[in-house]
N, C-alpha and C. Protein backbone atom coordinates (compact mmCIF):
# COMPACT_ATOMS: atom_id res chain seq x y z
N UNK A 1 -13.60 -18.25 -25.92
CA UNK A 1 -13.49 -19.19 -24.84
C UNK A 1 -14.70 -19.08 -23.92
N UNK A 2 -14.99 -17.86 -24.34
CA UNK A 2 -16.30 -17.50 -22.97
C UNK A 2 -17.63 -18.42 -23.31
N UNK A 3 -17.52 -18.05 -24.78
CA UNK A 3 -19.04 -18.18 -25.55
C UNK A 3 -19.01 -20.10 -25.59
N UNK A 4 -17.98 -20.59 -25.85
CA UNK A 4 -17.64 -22.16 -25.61
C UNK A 4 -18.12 -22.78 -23.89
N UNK A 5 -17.53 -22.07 -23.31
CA UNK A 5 -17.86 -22.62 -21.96
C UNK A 5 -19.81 -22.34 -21.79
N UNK A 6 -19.85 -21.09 -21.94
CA UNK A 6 -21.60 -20.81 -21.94
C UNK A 6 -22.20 -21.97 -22.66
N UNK A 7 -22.18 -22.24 -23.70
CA UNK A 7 -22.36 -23.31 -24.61
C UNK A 7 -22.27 -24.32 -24.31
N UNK A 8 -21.39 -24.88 -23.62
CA UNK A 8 -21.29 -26.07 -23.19
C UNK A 8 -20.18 -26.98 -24.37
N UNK A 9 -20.06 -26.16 -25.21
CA UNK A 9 -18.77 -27.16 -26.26
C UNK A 9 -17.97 -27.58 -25.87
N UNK A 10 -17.04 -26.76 -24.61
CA UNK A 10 -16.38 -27.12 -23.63
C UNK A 10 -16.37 -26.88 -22.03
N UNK A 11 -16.00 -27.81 -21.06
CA UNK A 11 -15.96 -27.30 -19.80
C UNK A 11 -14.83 -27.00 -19.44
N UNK A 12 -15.38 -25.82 -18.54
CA UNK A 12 -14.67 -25.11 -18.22
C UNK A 12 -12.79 -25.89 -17.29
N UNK A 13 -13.05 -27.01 -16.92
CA UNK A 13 -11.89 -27.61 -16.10
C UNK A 13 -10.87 -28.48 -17.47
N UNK A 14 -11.87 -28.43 -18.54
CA UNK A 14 -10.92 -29.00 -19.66
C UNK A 14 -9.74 -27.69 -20.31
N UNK A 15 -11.03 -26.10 -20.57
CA UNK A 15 -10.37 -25.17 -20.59
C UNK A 15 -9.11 -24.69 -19.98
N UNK A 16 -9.41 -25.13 -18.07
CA UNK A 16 -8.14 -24.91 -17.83
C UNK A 16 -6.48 -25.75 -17.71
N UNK A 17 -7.40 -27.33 -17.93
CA UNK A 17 -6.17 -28.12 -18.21
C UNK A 17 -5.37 -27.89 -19.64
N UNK A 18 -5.72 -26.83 -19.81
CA UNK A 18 -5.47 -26.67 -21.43
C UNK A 18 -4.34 -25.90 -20.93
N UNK A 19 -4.83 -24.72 -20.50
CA UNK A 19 -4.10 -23.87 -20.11
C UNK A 19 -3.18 -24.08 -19.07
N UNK A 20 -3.29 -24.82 -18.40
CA UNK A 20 -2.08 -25.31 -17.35
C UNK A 20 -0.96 -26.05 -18.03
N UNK A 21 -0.98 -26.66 -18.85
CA UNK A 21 -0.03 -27.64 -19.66
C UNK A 21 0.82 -26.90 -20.59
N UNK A 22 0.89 -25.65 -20.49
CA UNK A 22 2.04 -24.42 -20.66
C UNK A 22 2.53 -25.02 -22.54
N UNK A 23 2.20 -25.99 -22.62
CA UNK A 23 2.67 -26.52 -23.95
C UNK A 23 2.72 -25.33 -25.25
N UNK A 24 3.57 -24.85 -26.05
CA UNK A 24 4.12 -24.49 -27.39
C UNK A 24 2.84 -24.57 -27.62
N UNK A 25 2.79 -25.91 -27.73
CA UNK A 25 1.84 -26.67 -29.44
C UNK A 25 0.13 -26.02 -29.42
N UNK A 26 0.19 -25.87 -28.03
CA UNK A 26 -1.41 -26.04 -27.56
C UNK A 26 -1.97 -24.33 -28.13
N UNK A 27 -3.05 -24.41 -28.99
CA UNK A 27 -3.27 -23.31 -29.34
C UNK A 27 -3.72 -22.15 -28.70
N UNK A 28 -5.03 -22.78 -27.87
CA UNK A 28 -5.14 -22.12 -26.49
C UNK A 28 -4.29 -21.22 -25.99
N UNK A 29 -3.22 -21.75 -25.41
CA UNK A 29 -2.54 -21.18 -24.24
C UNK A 29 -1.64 -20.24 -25.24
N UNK A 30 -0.99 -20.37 -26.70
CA UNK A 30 -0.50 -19.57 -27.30
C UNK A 30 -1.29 -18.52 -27.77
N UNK A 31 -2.53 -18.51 -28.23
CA UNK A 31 -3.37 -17.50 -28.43
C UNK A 31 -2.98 -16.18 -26.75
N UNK A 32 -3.28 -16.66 -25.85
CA UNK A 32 -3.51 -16.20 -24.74
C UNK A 32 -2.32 -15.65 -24.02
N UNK A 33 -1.20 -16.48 -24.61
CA UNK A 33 0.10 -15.76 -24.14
C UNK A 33 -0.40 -14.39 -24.91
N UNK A 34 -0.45 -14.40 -26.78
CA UNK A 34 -0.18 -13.58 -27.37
C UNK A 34 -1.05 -12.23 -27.17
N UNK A 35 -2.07 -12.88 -26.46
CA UNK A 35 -2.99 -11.41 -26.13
C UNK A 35 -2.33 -10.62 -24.88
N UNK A 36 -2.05 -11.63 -24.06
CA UNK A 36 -1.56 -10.62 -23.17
C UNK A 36 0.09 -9.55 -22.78
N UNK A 37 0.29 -10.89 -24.14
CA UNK A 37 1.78 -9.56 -24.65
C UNK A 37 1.20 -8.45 -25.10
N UNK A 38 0.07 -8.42 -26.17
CA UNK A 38 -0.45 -7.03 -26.52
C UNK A 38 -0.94 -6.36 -25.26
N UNK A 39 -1.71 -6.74 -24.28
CA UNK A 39 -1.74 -6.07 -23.09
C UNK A 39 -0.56 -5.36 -22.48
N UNK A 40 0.05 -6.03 -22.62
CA UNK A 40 1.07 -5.76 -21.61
C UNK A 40 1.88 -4.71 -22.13
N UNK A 41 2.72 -4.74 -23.98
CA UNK A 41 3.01 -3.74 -24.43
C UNK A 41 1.93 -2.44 -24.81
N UNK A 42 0.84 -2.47 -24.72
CA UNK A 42 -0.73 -1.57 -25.07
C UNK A 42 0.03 -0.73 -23.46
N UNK A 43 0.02 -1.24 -22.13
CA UNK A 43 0.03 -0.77 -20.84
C UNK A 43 1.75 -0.42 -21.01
N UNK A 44 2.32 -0.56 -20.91
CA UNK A 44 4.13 0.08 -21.30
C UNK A 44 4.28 1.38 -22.05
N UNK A 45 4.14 1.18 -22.94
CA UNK A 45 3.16 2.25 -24.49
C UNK A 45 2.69 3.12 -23.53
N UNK A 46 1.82 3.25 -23.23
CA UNK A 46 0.90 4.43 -22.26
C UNK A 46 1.30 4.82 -21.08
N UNK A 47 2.26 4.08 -20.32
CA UNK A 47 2.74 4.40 -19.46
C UNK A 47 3.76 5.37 -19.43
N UNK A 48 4.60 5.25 -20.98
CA UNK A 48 6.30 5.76 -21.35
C UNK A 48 5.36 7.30 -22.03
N UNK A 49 4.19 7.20 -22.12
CA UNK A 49 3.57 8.26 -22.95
C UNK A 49 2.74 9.28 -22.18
N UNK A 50 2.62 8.98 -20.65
CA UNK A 50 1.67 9.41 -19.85
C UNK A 50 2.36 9.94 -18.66
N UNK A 51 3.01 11.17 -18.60
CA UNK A 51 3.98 11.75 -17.56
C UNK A 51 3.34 11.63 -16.19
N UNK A 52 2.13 11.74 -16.73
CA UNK A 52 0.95 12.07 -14.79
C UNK A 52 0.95 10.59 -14.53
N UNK A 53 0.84 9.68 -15.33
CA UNK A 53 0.64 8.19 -15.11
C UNK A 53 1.98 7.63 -14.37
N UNK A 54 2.80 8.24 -15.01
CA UNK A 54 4.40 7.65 -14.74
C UNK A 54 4.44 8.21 -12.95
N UNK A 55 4.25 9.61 -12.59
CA UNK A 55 4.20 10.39 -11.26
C UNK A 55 3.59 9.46 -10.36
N UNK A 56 1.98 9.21 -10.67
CA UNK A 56 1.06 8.53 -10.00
C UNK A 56 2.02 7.47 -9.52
N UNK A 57 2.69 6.00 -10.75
CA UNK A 57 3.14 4.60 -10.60
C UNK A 57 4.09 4.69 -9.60
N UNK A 58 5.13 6.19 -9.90
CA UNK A 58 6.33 5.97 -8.99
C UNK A 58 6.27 6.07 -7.42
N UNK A 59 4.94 7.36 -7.48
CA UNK A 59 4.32 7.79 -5.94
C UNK A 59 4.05 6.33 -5.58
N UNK A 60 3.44 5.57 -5.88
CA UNK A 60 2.54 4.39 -5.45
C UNK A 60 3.60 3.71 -4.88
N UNK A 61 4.31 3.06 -5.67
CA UNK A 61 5.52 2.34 -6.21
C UNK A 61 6.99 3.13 -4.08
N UNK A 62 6.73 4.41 -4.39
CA UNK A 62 7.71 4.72 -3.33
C UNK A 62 6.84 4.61 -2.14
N UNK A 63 5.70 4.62 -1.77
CA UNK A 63 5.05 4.33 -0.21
C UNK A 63 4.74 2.62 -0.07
N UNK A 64 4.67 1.82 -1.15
CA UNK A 64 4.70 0.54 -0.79
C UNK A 64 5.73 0.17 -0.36
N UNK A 65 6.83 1.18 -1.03
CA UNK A 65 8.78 0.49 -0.29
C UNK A 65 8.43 1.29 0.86
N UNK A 66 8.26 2.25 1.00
CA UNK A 66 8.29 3.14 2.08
C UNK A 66 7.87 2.11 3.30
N UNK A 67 6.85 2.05 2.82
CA UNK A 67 5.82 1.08 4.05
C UNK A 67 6.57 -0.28 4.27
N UNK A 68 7.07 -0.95 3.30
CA UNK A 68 8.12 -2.38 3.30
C UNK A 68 9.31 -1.95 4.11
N UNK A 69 9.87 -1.21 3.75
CA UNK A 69 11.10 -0.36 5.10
C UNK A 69 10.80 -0.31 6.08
N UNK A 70 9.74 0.60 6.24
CA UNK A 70 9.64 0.65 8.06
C UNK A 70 9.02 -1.02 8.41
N UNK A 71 8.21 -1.85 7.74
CA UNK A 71 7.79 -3.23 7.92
C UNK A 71 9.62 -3.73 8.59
N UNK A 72 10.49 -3.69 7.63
CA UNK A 72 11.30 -4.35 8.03
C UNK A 72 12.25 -4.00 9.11
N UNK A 73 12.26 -2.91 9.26
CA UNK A 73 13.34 -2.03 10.39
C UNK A 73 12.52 -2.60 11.94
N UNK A 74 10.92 -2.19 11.90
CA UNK A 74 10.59 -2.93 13.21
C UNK A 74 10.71 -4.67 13.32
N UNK A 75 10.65 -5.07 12.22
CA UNK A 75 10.99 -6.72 12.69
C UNK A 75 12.26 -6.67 12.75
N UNK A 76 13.01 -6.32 13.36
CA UNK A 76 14.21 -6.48 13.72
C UNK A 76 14.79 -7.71 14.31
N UNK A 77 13.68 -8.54 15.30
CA UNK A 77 14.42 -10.22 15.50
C UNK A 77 14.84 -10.96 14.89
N UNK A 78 16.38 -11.43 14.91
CA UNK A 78 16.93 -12.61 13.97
C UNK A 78 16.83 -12.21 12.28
N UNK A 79 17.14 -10.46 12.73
CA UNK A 79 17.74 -10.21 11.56
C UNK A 79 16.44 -9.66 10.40
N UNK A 80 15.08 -9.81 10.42
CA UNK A 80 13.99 -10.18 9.91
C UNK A 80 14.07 -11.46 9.20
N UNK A 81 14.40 -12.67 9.52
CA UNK A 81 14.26 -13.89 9.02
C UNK A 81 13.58 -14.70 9.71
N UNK A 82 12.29 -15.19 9.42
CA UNK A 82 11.71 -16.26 9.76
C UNK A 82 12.12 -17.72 10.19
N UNK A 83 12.72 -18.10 11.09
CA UNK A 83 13.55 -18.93 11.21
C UNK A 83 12.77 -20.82 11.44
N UNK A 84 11.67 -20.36 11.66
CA UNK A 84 10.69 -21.36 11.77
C UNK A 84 10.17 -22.01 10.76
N UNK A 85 10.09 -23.26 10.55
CA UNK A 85 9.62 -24.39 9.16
C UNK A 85 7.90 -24.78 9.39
N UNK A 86 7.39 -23.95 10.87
CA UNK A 86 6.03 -24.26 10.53
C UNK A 86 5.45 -22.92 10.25
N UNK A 87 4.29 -23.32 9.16
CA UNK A 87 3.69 -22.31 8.26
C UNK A 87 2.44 -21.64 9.30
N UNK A 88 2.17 -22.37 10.76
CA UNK A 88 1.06 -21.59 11.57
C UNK A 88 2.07 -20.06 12.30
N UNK A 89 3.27 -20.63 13.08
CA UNK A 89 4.55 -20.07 13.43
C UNK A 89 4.90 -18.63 12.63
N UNK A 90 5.50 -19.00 11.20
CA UNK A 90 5.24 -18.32 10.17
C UNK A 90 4.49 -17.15 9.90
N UNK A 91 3.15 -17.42 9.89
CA UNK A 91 2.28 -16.85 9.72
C UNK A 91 1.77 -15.73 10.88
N UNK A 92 1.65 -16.36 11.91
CA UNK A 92 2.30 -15.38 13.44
C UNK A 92 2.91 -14.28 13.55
N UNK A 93 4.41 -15.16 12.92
CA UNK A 93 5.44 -13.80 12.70
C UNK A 93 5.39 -12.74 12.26
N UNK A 94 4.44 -13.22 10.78
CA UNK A 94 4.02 -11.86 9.76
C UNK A 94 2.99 -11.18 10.37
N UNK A 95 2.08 -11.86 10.90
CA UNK A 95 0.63 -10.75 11.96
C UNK A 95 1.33 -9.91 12.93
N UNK A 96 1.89 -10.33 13.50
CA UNK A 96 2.87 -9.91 14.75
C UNK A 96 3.37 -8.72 14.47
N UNK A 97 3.83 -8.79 13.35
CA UNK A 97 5.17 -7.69 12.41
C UNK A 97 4.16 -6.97 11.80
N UNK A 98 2.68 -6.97 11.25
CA UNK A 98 2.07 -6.20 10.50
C UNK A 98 1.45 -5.65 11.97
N UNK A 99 0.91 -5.88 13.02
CA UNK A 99 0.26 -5.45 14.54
C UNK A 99 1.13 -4.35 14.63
N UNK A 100 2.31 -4.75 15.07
CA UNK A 100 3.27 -4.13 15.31
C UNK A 100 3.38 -2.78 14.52
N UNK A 101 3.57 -2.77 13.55
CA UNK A 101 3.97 -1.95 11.98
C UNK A 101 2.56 -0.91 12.64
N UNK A 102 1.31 -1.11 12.09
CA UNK A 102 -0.15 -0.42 12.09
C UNK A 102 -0.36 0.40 13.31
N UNK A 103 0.26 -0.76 14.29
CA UNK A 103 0.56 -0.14 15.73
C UNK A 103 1.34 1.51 15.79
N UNK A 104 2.48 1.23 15.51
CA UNK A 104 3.45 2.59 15.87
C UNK A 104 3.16 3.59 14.16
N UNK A 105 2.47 3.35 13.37
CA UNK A 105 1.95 3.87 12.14
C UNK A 105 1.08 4.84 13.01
N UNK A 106 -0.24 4.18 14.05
CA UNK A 106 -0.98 5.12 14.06
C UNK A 106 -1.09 6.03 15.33
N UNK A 107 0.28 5.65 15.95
CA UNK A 107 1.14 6.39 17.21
C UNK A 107 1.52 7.57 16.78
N UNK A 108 2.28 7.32 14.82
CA UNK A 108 2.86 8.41 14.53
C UNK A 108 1.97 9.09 14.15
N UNK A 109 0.97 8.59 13.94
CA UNK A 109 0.02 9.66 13.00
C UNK A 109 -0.68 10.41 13.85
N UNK A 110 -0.79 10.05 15.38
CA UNK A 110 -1.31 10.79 16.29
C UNK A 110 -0.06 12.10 16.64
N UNK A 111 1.01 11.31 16.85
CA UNK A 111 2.29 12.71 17.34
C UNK A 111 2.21 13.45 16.10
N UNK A 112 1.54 13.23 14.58
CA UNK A 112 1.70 14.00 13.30
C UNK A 112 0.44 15.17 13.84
N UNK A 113 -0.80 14.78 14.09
CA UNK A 113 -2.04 15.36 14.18
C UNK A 113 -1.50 16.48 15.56
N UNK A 114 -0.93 16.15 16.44
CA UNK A 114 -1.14 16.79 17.71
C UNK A 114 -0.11 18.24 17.67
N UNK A 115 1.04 17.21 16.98
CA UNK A 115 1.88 18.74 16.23
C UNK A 115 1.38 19.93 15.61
N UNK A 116 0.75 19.25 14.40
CA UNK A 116 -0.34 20.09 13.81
C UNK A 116 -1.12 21.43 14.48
N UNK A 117 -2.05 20.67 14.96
CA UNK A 117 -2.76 20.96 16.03
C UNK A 117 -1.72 22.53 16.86
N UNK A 118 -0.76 21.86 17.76
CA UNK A 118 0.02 22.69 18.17
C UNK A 118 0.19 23.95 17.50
N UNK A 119 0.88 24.09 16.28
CA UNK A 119 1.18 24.63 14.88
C UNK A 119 0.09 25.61 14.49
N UNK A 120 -1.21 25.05 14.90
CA UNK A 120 -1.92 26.14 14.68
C UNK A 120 -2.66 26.76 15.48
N UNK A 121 -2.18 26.27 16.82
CA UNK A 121 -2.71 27.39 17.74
C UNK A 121 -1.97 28.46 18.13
N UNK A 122 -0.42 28.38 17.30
CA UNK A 122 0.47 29.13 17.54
C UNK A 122 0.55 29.93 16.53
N UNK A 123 -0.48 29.83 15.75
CA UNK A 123 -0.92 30.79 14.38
C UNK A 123 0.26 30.34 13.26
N UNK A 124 0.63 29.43 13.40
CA UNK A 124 1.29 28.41 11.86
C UNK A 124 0.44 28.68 10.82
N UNK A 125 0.75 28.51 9.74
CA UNK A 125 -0.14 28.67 8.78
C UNK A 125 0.38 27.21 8.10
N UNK A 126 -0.59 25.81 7.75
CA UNK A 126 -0.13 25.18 7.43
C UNK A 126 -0.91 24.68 6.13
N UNK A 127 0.61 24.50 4.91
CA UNK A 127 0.09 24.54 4.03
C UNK A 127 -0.46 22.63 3.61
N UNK A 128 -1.27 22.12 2.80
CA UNK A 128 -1.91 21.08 2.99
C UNK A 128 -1.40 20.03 1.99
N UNK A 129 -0.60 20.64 1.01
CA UNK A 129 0.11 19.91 0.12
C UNK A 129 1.66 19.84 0.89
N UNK A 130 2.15 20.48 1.80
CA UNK A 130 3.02 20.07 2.34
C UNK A 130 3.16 18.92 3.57
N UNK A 131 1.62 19.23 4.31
CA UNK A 131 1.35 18.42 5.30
C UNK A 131 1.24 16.99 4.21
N UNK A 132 0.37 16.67 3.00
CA UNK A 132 0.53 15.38 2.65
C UNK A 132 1.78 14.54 1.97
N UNK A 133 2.74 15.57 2.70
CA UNK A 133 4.07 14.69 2.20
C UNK A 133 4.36 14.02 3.28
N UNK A 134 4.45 14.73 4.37
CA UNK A 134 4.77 14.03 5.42
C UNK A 134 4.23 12.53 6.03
N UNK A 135 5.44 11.56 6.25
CA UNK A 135 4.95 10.06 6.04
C UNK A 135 4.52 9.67 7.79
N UNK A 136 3.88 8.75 8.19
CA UNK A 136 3.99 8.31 9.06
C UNK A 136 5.38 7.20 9.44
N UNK A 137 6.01 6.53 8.25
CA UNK A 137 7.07 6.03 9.02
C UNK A 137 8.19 6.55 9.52
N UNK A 138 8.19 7.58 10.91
CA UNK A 138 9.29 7.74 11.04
C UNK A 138 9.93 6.75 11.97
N UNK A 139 11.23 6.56 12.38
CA UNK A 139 12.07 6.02 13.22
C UNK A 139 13.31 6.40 14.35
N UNK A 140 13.18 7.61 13.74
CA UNK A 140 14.35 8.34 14.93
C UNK A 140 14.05 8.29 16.43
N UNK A 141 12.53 8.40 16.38
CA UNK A 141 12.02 8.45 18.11
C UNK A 141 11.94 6.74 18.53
N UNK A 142 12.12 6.24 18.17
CA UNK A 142 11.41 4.73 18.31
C UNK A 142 12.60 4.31 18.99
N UNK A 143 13.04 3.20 20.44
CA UNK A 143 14.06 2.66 20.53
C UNK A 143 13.60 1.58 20.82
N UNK A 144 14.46 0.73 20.04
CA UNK A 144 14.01 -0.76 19.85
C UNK A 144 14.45 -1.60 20.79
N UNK A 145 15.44 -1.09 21.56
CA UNK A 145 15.80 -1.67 22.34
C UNK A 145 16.82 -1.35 23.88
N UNK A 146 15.63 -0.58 24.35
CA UNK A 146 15.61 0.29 25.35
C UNK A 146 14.71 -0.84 26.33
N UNK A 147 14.69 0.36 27.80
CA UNK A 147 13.87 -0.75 28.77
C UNK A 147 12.27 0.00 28.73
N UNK A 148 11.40 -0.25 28.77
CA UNK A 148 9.79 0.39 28.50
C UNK A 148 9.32 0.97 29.29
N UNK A 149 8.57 1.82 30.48
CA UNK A 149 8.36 1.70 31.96
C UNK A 149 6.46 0.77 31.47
N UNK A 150 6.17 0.38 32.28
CA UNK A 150 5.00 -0.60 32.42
C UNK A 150 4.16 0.41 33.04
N UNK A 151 4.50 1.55 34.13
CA UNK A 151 3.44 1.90 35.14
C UNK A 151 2.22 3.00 34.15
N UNK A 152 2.45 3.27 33.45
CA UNK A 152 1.32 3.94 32.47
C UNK A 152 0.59 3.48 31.82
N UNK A 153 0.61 1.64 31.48
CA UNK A 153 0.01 1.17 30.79
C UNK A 153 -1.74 1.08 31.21
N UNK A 154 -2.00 1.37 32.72
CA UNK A 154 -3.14 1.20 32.89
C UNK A 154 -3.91 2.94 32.94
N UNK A 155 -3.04 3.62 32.67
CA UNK A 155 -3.60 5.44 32.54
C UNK A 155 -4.46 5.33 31.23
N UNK A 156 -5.92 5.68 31.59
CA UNK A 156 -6.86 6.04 30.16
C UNK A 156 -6.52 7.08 29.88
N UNK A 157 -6.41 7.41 28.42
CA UNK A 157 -5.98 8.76 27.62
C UNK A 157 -7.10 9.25 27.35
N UNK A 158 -7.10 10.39 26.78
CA UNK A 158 -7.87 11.70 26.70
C UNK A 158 -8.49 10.74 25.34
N UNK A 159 -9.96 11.25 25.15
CA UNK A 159 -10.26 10.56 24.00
C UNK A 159 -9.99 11.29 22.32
N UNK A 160 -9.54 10.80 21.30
CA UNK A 160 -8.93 11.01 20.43
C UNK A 160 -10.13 12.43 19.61
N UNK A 161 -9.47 13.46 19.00
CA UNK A 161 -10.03 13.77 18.30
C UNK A 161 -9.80 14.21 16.95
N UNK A 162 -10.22 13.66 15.98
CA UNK A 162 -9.92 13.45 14.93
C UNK A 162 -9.78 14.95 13.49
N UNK A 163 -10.72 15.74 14.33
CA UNK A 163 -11.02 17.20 13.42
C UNK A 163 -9.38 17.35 12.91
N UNK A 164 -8.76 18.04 11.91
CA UNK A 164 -7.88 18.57 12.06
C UNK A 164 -7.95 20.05 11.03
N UNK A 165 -7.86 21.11 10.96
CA UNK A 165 -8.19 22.09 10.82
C UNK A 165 -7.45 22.87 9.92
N UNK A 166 -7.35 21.25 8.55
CA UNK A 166 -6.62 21.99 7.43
C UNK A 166 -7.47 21.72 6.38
N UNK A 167 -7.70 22.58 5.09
CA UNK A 167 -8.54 22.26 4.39
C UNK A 167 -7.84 21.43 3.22
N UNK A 168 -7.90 19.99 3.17
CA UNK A 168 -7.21 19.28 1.98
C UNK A 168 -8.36 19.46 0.51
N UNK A 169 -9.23 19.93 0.52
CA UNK A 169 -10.13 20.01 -0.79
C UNK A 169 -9.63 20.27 -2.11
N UNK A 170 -8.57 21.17 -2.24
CA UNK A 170 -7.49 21.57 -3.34
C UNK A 170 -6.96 20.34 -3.90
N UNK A 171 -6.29 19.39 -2.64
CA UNK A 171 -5.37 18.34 -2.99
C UNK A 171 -6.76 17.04 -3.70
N UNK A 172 -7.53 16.94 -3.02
CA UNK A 172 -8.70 15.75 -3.20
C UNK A 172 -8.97 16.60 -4.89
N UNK A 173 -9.49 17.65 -5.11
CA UNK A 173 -9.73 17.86 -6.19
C UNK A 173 -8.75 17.88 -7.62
N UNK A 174 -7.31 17.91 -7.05
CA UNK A 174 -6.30 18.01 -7.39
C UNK A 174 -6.08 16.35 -8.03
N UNK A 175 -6.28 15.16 -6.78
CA UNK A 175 -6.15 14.03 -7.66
C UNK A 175 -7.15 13.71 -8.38
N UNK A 176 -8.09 14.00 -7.90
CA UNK A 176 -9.00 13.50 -8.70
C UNK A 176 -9.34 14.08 -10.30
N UNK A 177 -8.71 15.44 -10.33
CA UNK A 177 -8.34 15.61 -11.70
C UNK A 177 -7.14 15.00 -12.60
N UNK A 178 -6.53 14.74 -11.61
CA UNK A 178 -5.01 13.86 -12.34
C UNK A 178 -5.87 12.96 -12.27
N UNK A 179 -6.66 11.57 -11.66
CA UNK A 179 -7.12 10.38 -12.38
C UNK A 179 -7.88 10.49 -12.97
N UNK A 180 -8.44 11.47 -13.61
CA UNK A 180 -9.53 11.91 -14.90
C UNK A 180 -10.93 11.66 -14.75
N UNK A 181 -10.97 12.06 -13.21
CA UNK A 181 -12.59 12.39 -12.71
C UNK A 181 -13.25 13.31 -12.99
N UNK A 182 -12.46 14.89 -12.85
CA UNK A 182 -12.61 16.27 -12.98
C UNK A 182 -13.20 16.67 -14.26
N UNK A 183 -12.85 15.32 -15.18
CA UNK A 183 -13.20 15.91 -16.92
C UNK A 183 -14.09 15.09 -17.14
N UNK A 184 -14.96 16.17 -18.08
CA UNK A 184 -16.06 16.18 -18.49
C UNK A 184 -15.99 14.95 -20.11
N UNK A 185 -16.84 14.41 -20.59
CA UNK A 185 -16.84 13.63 -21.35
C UNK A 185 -17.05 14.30 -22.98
């Protein structure tokens, strides 16, 4: 298909009316289903065969819900349902709800760091594969619907510092040998 379009035998917008017209008959689009069934069972196959692969998908797989949970627990208005038929409105809602979300994400990740911090001036010994379990969505401290006080909003805070004084190098070297960086060719 590639070497056709380069060529000019066919253009490329005929190529894809080909392929849009979902048709049985059309050879095209059946060729192309059939490759990407072999894709698709080739990637299943390797997946059911690849225990570190399977770990990696599910890790991935549990912080995108992870992250979709706490997404939905803070939109809490009207239930999280979009109740509005315009798509600018809409679209609002979801910025609003992702502001929001990134917002108290990197609130927690500051009360995560400062703990820390704490932890080891109190001679904690903290280990670094345990610290990267720990998620930023928590919710127990959060009240959604409490009254706020306003008078602190204009207090400048101490400026952030980011050092934190654990060595993750084990864990970085650690994935990067599970995604098959570490090995040699």
């Amino acid at each position: 298909m590639a070497i056709s379009v380069r060529e000019g035998a066919i253009s490329s917008s005929t190529l894809l009316k080909r392929l849009r017209s979902g048709s049985r008959k059309n050879a095209t689009y059946t060729a192309f289903r059939e490759v990407g069934r072999v894709i698709r069972t080739a990637a299943l196959l390797r997946y059911l065969s690849d225990a570190p692969l399977r770990r990696r998908v599910t890790a991935a797989t549990n912080k995108v819900e992870a992250f979709n949970g706490f997404c939905q627990w803070l939109g809490f208005g009207n239930g999280g349902v979009i109740a509005d038929n315009d798509p600018v409105e809409q679209e609002k809602a979801m910025k609003f709800n992702a502001l929001l979300t990134n917002a108290v994400v990197f609130h927690n990740a500051l009360d995560i760091a400062e703990i820390v911090r704490q932890l080891l001036e109190e001679g904690w010994e903290i280990d670094p594969e345990e610290l990267a379990h720990i998620s930023p969505y928590l919710t127990e401290h959060i009240n959604r619907f409490g009254e706020y006080p306003t008078h602190e909003l204009g207090i400048q805070p101490e400026a952030y510092d980011p050092k934190l004084d654990v060595d993750f190098t084990p864990l970085r070297d650690q994935d990067l040998t599970a995604a098959g960086f570490g090995q040699t060719a």
